[in-house]
C-alpha atoms as a PDB file:
ATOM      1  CA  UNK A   1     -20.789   8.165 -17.181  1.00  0.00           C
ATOM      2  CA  UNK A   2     -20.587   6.264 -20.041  1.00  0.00           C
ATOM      3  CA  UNK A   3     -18.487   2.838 -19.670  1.00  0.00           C
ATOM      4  CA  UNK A   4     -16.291   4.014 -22.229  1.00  0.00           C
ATOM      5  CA  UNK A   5     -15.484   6.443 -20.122  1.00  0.00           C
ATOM      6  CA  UNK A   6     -14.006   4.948 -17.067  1.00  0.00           C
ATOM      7  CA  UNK A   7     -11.201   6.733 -15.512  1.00  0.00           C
ATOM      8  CA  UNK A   8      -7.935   4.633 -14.948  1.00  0.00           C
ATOM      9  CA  UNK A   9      -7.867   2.142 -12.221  1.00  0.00           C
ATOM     10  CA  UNK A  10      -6.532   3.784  -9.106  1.00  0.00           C
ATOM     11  CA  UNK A  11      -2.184   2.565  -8.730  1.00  0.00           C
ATOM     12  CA  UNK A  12      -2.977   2.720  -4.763  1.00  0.00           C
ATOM     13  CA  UNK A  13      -4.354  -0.051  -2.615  1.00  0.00           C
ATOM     14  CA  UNK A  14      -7.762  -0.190  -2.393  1.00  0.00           C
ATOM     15  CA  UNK A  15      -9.696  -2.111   0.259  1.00  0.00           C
ATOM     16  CA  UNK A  16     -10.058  -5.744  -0.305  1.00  0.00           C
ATOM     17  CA  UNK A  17     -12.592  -7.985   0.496  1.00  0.00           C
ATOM     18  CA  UNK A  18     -10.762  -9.402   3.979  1.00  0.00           C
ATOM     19  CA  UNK A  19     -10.270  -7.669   6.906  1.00  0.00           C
ATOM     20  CA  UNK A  20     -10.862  -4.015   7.640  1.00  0.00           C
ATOM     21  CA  UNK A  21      -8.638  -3.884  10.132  1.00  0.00           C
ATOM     22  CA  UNK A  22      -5.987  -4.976   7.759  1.00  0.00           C
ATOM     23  CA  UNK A  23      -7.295  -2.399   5.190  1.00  0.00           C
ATOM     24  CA  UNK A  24      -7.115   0.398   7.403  1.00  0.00           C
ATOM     25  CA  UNK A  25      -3.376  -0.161   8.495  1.00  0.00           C
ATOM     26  CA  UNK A  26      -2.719  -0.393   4.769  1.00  0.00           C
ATOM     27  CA  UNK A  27      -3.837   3.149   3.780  1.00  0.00           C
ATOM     28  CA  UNK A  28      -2.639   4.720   7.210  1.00  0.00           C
ATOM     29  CA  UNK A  29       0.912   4.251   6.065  1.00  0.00           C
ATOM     30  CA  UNK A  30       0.217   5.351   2.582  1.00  0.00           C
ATOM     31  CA  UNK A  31      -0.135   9.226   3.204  1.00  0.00           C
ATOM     32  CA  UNK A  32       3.706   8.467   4.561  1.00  0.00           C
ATOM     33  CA  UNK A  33       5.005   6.682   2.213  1.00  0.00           C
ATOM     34  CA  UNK A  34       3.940   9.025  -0.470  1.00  0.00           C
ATOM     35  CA  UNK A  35       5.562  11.654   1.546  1.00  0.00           C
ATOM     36  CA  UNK A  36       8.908  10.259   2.149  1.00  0.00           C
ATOM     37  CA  UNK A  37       8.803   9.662  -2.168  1.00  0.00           C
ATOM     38  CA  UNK A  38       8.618  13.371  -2.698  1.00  0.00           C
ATOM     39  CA  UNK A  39      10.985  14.312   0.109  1.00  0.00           C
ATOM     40  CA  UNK A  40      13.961  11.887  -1.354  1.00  0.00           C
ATOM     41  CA  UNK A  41      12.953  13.081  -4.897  1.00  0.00           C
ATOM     42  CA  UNK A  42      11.814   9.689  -5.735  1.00  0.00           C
ATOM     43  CA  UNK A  43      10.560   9.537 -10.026  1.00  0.00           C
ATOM     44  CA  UNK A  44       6.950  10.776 -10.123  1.00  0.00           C
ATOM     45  CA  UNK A  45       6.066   8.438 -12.715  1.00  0.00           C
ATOM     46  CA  UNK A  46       7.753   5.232 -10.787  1.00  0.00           C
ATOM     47  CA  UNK A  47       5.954   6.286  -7.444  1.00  0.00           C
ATOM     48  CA  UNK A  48       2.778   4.150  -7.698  1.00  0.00           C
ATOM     49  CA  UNK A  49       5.078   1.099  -7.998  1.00  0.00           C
ATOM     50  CA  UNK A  50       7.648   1.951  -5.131  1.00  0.00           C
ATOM     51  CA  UNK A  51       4.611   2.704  -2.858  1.00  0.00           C
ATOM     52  CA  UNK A  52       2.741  -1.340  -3.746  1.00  0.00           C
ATOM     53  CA  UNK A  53       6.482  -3.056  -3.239  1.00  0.00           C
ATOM     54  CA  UNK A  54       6.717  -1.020   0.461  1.00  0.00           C
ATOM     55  CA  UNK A  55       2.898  -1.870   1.316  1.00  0.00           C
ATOM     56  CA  UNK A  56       4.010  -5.541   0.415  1.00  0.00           C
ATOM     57  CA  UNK A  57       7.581  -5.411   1.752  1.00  0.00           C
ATOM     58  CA  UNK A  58       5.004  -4.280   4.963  1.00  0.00           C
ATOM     59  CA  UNK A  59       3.176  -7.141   5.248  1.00  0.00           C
ATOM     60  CA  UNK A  60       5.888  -9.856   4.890  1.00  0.00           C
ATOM     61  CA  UNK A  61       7.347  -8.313   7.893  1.00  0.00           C
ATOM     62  CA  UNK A  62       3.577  -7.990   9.790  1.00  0.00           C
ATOM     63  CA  UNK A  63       3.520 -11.690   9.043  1.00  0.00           C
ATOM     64  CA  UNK A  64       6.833 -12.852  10.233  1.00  0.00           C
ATOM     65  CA  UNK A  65       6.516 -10.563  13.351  1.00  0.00           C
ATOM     66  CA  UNK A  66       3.170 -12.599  13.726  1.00  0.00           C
ATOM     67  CA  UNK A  67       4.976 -15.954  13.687  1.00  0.00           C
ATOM     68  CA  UNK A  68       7.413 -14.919  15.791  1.00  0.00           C
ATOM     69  CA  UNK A  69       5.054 -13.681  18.721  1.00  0.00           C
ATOM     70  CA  UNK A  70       3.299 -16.972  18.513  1.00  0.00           C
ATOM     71  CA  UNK A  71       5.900 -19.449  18.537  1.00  0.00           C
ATOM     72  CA  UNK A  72       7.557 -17.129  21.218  1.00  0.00           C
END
């Protein structure tokens, strides 16, 4: 395939160089996510940005839940 070529750069988390663990329970969620868009009639073409502010709204709260079962 030529370079020209390239299709577009996937909207969708993709896994990072850190942890797999972390990885996998990012795309887990996804398939729901996605689903729960449809099912509320969520804007197809305003999806791919709904679905990266829930994946990060996810991890603040996987990081304060963190915090909070160490200092507790």
């Amino acid at each position: 395939m030529p370079r020209s070529a390239r299709p577009p750069a996937s909207p969708y988390p993709t896994r990072p160089s850190g942890s797999c663990r972390r990885w996998w329970h990012r795309r887990r969620p996804l398939a729901s996510i996605k689903r729960l868009l449809v099912r509320y009639k969520y804007p197809p073409d305003k999806q791919p940005e709904a679905i990266r502010l829930v994946l990060v709204q996810m991890e603040a709260l996987e990081q304060r839940s963190v915090v909070q079962r160490t200092a507790g």
